[in-house]
C-alpha atoms as a PDB file:
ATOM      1  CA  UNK A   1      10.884  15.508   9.069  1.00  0.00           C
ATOM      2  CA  UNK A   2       9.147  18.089  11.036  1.00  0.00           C
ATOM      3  CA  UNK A   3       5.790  17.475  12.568  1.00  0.00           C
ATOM      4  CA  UNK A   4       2.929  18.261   9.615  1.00  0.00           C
ATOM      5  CA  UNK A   5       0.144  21.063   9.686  1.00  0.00           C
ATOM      6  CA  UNK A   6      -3.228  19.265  10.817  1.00  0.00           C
ATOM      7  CA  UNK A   7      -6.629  20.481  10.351  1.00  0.00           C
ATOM      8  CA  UNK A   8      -9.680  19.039  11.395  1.00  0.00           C
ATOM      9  CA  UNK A   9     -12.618  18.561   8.468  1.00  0.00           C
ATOM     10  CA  UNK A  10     -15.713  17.491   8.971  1.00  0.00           C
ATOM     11  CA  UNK A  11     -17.193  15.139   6.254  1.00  0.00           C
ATOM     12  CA  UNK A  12     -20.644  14.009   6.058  1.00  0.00           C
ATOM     13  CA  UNK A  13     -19.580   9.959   4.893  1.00  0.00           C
ATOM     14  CA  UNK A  14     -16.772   8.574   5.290  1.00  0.00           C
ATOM     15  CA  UNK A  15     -17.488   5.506   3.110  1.00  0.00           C
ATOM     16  CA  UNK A  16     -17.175   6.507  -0.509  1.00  0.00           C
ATOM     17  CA  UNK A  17     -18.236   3.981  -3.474  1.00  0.00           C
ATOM     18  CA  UNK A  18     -14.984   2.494  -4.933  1.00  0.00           C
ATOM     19  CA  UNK A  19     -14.253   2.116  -8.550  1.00  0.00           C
ATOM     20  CA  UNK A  20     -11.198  -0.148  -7.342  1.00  0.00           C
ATOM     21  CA  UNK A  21     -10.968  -3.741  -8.439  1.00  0.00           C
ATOM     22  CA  UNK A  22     -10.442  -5.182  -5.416  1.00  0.00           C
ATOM     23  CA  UNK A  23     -13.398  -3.554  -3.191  1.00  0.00           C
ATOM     24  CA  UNK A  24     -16.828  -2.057  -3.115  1.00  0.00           C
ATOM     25  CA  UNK A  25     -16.128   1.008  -1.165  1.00  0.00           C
ATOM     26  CA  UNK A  26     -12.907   2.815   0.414  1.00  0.00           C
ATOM     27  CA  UNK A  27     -12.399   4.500   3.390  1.00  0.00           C
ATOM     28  CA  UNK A  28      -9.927   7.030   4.205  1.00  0.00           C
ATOM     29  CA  UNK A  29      -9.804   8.409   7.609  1.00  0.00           C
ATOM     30  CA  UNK A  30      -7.028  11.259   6.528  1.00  0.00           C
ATOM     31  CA  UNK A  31      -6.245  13.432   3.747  1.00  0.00           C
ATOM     32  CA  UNK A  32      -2.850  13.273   3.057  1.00  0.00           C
ATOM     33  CA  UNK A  33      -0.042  11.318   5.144  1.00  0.00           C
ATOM     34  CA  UNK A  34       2.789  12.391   7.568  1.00  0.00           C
ATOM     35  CA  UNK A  35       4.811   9.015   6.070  1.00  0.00           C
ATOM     36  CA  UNK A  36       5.954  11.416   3.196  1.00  0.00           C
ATOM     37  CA  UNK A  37       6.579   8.607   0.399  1.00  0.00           C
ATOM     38  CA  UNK A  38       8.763   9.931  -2.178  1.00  0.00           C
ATOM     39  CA  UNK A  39       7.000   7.847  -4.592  1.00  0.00           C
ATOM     40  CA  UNK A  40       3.361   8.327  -3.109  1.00  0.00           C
ATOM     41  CA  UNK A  41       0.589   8.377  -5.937  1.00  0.00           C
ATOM     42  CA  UNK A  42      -2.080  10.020  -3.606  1.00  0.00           C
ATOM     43  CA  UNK A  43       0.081  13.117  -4.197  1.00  0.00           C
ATOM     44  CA  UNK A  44      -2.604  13.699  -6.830  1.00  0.00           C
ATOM     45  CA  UNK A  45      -5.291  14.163  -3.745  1.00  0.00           C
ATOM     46  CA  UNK A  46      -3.850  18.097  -3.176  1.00  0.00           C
ATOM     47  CA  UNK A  47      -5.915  19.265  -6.622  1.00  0.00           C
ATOM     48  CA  UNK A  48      -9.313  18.198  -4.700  1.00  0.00           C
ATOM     49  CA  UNK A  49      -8.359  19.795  -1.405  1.00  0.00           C
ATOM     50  CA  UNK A  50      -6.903  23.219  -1.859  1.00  0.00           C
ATOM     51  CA  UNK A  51      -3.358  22.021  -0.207  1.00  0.00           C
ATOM     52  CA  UNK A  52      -0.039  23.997  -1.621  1.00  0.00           C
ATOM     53  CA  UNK A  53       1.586  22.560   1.027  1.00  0.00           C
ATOM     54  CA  UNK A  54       4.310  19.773  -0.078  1.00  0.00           C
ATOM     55  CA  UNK A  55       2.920  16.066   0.123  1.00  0.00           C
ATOM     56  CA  UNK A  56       3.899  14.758   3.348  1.00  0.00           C
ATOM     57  CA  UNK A  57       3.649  18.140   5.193  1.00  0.00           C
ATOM     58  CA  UNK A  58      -0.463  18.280   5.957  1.00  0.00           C
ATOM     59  CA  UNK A  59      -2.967  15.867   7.084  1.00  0.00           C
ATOM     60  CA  UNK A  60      -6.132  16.457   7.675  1.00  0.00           C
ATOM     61  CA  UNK A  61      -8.203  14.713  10.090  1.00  0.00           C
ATOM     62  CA  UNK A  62     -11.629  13.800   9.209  1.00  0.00           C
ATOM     63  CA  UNK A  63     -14.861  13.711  11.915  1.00  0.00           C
ATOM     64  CA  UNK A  64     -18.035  12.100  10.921  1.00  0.00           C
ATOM     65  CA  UNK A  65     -21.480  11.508  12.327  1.00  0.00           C
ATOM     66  CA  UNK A  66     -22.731   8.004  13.429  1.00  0.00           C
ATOM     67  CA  UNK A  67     -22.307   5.643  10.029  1.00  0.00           C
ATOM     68  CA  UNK A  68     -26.094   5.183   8.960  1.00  0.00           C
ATOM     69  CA  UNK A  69     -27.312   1.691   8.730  1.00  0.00           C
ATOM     70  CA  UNK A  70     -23.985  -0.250   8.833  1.00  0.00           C
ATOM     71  CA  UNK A  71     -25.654  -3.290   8.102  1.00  0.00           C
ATOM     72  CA  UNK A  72     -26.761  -2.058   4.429  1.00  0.00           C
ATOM     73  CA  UNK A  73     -22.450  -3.160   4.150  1.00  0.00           C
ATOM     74  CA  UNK A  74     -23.014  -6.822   4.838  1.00  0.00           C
ATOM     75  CA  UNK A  75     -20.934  -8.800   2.500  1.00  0.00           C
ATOM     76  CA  UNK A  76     -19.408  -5.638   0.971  1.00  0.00           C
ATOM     77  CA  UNK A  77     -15.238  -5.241   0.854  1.00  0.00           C
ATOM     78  CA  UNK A  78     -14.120  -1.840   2.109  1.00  0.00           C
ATOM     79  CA  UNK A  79     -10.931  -0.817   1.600  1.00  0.00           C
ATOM     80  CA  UNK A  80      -9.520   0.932   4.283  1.00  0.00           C
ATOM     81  CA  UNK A  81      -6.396   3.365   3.089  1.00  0.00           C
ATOM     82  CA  UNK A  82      -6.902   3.549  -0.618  1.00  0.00           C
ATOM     83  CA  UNK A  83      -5.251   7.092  -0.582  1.00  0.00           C
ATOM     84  CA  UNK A  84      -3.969   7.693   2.705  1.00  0.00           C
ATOM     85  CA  UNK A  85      -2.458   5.484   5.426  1.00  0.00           C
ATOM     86  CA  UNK A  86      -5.055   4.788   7.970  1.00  0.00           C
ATOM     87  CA  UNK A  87      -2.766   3.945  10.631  1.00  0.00           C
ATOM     88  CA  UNK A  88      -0.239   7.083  10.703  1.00  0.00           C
ATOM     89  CA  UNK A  89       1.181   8.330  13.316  1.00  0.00           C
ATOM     90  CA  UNK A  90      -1.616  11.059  13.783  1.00  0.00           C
ATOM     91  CA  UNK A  91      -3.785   7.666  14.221  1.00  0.00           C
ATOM     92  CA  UNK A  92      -2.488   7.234  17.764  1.00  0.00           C
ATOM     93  CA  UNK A  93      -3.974  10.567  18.929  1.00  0.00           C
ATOM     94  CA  UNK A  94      -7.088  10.681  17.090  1.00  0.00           C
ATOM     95  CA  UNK A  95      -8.071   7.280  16.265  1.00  0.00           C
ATOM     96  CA  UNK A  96      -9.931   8.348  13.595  1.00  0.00           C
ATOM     97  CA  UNK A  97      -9.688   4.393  11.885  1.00  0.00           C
ATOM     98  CA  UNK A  98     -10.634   2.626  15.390  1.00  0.00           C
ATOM     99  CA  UNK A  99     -13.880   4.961  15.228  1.00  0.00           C
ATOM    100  CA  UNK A 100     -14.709   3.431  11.930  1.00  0.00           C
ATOM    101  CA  UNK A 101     -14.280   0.325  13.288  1.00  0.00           C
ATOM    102  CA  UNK A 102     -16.024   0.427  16.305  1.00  0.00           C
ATOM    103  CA  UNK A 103     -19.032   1.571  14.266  1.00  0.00           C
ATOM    104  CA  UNK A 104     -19.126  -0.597  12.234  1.00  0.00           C
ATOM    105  CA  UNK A 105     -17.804  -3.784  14.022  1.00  0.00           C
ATOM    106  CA  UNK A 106     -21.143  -5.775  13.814  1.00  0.00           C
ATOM    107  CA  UNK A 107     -21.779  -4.861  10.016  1.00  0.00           C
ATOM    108  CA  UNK A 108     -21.003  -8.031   8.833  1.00  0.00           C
ATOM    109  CA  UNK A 109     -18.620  -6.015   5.801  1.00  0.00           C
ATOM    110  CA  UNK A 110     -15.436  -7.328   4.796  1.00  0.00           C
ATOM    111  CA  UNK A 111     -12.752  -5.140   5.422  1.00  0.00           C
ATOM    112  CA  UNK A 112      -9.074  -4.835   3.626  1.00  0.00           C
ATOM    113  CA  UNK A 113      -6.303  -2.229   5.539  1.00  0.00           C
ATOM    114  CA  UNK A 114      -3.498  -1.188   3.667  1.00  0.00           C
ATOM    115  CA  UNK A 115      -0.679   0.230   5.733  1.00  0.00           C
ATOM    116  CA  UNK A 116       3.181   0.666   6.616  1.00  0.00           C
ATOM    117  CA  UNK A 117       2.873   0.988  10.401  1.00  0.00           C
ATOM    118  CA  UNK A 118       2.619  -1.522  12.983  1.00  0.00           C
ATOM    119  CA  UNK A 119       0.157   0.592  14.969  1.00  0.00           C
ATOM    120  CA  UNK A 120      -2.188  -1.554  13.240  1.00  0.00           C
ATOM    121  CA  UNK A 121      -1.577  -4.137  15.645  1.00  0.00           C
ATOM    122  CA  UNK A 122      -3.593  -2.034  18.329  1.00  0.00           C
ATOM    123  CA  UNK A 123      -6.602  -2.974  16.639  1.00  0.00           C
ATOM    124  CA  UNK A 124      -6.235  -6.546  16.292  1.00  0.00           C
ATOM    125  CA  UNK A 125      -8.613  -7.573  18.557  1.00  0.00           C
ATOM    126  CA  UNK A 126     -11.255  -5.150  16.704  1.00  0.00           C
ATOM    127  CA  UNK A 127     -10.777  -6.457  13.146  1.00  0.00           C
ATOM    128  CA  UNK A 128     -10.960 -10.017  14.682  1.00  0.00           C
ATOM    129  CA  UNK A 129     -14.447  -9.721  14.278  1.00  0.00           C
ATOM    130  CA  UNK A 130     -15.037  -8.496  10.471  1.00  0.00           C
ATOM    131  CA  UNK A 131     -15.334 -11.721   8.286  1.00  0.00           C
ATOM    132  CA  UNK A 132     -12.534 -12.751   6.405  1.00  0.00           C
ATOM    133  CA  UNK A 133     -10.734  -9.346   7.558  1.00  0.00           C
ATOM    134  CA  UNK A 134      -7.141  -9.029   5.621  1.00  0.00           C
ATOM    135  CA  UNK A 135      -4.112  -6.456   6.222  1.00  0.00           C
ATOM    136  CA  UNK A 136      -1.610  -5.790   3.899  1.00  0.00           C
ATOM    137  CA  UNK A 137       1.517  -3.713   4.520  1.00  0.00           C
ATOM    138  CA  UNK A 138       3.937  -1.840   1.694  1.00  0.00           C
ATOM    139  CA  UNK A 139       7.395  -3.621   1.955  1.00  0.00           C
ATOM    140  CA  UNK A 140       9.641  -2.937  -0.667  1.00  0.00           C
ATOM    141  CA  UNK A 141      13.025  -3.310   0.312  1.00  0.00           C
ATOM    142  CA  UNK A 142      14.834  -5.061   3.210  1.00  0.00           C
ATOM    143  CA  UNK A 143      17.357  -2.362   3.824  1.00  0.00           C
ATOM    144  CA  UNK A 144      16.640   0.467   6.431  1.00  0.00           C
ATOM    145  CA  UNK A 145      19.111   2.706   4.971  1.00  0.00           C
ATOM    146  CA  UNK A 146      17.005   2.554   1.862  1.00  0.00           C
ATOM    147  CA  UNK A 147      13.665   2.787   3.338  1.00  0.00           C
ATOM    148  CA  UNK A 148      14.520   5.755   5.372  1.00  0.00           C
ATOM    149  CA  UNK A 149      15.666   7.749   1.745  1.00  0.00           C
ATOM    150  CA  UNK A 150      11.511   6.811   0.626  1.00  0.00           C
ATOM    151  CA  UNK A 151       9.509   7.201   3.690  1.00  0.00           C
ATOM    152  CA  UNK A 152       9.220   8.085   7.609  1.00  0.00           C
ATOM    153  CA  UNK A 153       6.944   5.385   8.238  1.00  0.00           C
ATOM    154  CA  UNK A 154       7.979   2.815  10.810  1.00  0.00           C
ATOM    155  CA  UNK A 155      11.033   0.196  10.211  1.00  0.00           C
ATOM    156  CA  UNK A 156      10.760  -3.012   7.964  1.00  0.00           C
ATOM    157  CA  UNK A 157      11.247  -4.643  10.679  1.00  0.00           C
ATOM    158  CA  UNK A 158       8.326  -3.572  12.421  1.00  0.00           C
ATOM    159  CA  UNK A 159       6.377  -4.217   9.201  1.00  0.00           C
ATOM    160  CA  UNK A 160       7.492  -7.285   9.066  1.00  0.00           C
ATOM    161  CA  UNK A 161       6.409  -8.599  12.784  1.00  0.00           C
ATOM    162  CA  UNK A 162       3.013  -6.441  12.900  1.00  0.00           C
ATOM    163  CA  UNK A 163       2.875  -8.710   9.766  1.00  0.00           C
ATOM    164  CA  UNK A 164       3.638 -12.085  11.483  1.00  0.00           C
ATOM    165  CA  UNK A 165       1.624 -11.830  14.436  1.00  0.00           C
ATOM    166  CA  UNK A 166      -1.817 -11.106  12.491  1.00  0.00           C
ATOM    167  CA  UNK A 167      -0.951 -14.216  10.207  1.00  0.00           C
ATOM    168  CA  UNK A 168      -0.029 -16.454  13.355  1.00  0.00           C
ATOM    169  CA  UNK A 169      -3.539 -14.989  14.974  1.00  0.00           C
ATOM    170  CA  UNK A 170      -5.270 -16.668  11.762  1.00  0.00           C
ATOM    171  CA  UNK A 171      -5.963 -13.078  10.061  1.00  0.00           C
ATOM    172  CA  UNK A 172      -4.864 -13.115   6.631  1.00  0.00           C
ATOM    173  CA  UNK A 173      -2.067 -11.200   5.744  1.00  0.00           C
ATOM    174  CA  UNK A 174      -0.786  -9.720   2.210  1.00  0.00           C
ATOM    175  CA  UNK A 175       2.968  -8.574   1.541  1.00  0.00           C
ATOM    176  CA  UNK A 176       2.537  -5.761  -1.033  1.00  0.00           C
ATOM    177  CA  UNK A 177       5.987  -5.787  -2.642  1.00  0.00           C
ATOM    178  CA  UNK A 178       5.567  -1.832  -3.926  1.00  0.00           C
ATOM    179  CA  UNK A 179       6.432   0.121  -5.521  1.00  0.00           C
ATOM    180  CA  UNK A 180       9.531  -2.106  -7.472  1.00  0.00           C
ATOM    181  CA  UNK A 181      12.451   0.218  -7.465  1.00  0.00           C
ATOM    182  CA  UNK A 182      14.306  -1.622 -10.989  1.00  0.00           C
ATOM    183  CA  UNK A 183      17.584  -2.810  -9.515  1.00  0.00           C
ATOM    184  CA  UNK A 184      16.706  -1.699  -6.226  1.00  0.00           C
ATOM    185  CA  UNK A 185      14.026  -3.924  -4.811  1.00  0.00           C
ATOM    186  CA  UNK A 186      15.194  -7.347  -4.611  1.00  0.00           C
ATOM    187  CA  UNK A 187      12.112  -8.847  -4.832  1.00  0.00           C
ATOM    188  CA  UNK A 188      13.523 -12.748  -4.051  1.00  0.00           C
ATOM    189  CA  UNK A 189      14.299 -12.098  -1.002  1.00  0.00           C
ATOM    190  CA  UNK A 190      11.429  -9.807   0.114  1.00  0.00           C
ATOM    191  CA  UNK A 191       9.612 -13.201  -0.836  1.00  0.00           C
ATOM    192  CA  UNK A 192      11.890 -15.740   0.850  1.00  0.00           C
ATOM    193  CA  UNK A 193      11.748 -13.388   3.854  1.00  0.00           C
ATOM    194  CA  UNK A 194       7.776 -13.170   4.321  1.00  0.00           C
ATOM    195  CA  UNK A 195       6.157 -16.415   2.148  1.00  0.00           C
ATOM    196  CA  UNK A 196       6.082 -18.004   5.724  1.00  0.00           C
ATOM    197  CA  UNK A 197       4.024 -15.374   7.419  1.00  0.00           C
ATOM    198  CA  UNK A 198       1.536 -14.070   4.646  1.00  0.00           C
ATOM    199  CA  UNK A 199      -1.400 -15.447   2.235  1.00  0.00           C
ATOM    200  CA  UNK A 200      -0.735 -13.183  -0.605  1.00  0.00           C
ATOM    201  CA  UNK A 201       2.300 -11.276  -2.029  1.00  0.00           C
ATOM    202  CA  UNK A 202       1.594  -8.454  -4.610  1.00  0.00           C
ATOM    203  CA  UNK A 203       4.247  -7.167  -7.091  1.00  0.00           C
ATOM    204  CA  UNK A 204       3.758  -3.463  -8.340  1.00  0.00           C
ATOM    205  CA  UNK A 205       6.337  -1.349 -10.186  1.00  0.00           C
ATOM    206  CA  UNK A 206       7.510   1.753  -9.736  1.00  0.00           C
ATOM    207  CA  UNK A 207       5.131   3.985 -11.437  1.00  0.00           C
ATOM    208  CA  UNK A 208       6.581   7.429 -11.408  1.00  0.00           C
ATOM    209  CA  UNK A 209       4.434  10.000 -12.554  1.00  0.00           C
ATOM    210  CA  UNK A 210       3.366  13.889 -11.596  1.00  0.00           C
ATOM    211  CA  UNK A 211       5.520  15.955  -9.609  1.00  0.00           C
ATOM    212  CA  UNK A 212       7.527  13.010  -7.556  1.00  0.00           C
ATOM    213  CA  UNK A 213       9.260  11.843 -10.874  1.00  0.00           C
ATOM    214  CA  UNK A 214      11.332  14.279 -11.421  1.00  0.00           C
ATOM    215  CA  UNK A 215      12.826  13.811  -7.656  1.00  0.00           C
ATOM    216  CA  UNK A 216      12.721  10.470  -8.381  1.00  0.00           C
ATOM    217  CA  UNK A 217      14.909  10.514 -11.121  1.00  0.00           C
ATOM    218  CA  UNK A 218      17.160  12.992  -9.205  1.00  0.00           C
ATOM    219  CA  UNK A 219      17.836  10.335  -6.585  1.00  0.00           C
ATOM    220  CA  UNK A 220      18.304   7.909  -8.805  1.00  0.00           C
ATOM    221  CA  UNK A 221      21.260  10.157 -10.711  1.00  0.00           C
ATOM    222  CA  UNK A 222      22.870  11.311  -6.879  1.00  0.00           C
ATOM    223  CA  UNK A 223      22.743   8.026  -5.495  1.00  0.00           C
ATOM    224  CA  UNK A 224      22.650   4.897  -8.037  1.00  0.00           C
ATOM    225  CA  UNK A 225      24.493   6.868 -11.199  1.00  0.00           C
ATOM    226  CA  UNK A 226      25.159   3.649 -12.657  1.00  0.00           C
ATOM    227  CA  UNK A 227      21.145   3.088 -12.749  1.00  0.00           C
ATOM    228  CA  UNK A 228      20.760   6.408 -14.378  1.00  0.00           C
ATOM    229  CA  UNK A 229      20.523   5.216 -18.024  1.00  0.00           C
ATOM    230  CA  UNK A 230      17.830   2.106 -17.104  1.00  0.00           C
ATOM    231  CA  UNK A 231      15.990   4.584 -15.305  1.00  0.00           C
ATOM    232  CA  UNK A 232      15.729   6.895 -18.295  1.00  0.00           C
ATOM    233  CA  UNK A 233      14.739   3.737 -20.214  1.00  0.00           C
ATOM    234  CA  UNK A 234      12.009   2.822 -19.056  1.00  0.00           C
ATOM    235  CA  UNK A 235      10.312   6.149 -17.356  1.00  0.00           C
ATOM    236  CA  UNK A 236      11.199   8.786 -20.072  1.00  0.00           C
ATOM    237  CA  UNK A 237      11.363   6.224 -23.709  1.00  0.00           C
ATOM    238  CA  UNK A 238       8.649   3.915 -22.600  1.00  0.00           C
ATOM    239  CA  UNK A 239      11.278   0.843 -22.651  1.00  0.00           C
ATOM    240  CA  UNK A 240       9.010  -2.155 -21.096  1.00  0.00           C
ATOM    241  CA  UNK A 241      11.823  -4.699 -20.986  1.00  0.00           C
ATOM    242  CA  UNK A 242      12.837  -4.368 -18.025  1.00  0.00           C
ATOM    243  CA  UNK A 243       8.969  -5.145 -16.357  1.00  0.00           C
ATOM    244  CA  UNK A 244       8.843  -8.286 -19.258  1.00  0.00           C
ATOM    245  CA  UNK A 245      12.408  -9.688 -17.915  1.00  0.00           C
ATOM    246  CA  UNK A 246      11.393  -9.107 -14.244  1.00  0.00           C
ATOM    247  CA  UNK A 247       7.822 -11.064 -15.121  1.00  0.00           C
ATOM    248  CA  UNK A 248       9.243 -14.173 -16.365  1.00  0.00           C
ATOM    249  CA  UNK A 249      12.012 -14.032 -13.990  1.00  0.00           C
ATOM    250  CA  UNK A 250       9.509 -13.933 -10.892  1.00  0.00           C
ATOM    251  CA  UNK A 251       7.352 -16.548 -12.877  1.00  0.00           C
ATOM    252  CA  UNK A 252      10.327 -19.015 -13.084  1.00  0.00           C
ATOM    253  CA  UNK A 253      10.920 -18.057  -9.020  1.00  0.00           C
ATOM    254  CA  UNK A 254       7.432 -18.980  -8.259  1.00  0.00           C
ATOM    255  CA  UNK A 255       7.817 -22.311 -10.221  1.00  0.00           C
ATOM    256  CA  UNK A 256      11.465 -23.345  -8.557  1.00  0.00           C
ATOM    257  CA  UNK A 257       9.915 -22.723  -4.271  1.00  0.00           C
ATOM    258  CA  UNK A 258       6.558 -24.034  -5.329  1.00  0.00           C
ATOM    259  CA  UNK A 259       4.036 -20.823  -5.265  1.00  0.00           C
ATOM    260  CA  UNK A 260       1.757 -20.108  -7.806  1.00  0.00           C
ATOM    261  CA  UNK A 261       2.370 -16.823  -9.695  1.00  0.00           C
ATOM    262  CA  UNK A 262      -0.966 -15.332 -11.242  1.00  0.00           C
ATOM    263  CA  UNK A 263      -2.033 -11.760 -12.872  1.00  0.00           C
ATOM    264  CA  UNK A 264      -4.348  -9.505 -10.789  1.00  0.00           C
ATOM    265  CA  UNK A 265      -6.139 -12.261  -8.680  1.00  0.00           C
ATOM    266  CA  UNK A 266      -7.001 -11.139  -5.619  1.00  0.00           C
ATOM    267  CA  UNK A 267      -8.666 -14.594  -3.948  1.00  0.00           C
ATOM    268  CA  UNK A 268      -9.307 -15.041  -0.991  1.00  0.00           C
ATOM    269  CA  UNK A 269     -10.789 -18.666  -1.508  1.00  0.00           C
ATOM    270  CA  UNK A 270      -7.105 -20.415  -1.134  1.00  0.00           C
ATOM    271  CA  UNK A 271      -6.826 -22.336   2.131  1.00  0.00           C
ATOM    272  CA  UNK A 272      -5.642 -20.099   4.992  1.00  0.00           C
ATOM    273  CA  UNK A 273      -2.866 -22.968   5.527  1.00  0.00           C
ATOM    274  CA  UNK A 274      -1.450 -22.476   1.917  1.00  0.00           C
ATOM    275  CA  UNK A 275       1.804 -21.396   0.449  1.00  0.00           C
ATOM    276  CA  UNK A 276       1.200 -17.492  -1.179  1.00  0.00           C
ATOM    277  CA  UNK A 277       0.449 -16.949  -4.327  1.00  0.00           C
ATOM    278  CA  UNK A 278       2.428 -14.635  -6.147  1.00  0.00           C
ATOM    279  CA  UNK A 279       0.486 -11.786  -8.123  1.00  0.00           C
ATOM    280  CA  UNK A 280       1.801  -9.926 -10.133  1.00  0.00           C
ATOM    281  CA  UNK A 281      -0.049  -6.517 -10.670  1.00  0.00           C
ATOM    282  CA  UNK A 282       2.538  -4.440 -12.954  1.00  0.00           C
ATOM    283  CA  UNK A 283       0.350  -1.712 -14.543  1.00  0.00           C
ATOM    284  CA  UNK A 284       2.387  -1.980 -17.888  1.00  0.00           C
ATOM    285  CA  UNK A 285      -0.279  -0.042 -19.539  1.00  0.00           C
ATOM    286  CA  UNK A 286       0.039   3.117 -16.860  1.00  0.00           C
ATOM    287  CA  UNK A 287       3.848   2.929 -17.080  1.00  0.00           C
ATOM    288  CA  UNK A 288       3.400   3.542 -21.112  1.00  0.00           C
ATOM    289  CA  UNK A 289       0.606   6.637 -20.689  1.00  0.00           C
ATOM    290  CA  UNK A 290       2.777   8.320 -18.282  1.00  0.00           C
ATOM    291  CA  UNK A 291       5.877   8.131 -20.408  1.00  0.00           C
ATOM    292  CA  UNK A 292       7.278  11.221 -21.567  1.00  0.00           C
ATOM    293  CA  UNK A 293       8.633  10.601 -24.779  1.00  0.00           C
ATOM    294  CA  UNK A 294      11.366  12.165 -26.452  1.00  0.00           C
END
């Protein structure tokens, strides 16, 4: 993929209040993201910026003044990368995400980074010292060859050991199985693979929706033909067995290794030391609004 058109923007706070379940604010050093996700749902973010570029192909870099009053964020969860990745690769250059850090380092907030890179790791030494700090990365396949069709970000494998070393440095970690491709993902052994080396695993279907479904389904004809007709199923009739079967199959996983499998729970209160829980967080209801039906 060729290198994306940056712009700087200047923003006057770069804490926004969250209407997210799982934080009080968000923070999102970027607009857009050079990973290009084929599946991204921050695609929707070009209506409030003026970009006809393609998703993928801009990000814009955002500058701030001092953060007012940091401490006015003690005890409050921020979630950093709620729309953007905070640690792309135009991260390394600007380090627009280890500013926001640094400033606000002695806050006493709680912080949550979502990300697919292990440039995250740079930092480690920095988040040490929010409170009950957590970083999740997007893993949703084991296969390279597959990972490189949905994304430019860095390898699974890199994923997975950025992952391993901030759980074996006593930061907790989350595996955010997402987006489930149906018949794609194998979710078991995402789970065998990572239970060992995170506190949480999230499930999250594929939610296709906008202007990536259509390509979406295109792939899905070209490449997995046979997965065609499932595809159509549940994306373009609203068929919701497939998320039901995958449910009490991941339930009945849980049970047989000995995790606990709960729906949108978000804890942090189980022991560092213990076994993951397994959430699931399918957004049946989302799948069924963004139907189109025939």
């Amino acid at each position: 993929m060729s290198k994306p058109v940056l712009r700087e923007v200047y923003v006057r706070n770069v804490i926004t209040k969250s209407n997210l379940p799982v934080c009080d604010y968000s923070v999102n050093p970027y607009v857009g993201c050079s990973h290009g996700c084929r599946y991204c749902y921050a695609s929707f973010m070009k209506r409030f910026t003026g970009h006809q570029e393609p998703w993928g192909s801009f990000v814009d870099v955002k500058f701030w003044s001092e953060i007012r009053e940091p401490s006015k964020y003690k005890g409050k969860e921020i979630f950093i990368g709620s729309v953007t990745d905070p640690y792309n690769p135009e991260e390394e250059e600007y380090q627009r995400t280890r500013t926001f850090l640094e400033q606000m380092q002695f806050s006493g907030a709680r912080i949550s980074i979502a990300t697919k890179s292990d440039l995250v790791l740079r930092d480690l030494e920095l988040i040490r010292k929010f409170p009950d700090a957590r970083i999740s990365w997007s893993i949703n396949t084991l296969s390279e060859d597959f990972k490189s069709d949905m994304d430019d970000a860095v390898s699974i494998e890199r994923r997975l050991e950025a992952m391993r070393i901030f759980h074996d440095e006593g930061i907790r970690t989350t595996c955010f199985i997402s987006p489930i491709f149906p018949c794609l993902t194998d979710v078991e052994a995402i789970i065998e693979r990572v239970k060992g080396q995170c506190n949480l695993i999230w499930l999250e279907n594929l939610n296709l929706r906008g202007s990536f479904k259509p390509e979406t389904m295109e792939y899905i004809r070209e490449r997995h033909p046979e997965l065609f007709p499932l595809y159509d199923e549940i994306y373009n009739r609203g068929n919701m067995s497939y998320w039901e079967g995958l449910d009490r199959k991941m339930r009945a996983f849980a049970e047989s290794i000995g995790l606990d499998y709960v729906v949108n729970d978000d804890s942090m209160t189980r022991p560092f030391d213990a076994p993951p829980a397994l959430v699931n967080y399918f957004y049946h209801e989302r799948i069924k609004k963004n139907c189109t039906r025939r």
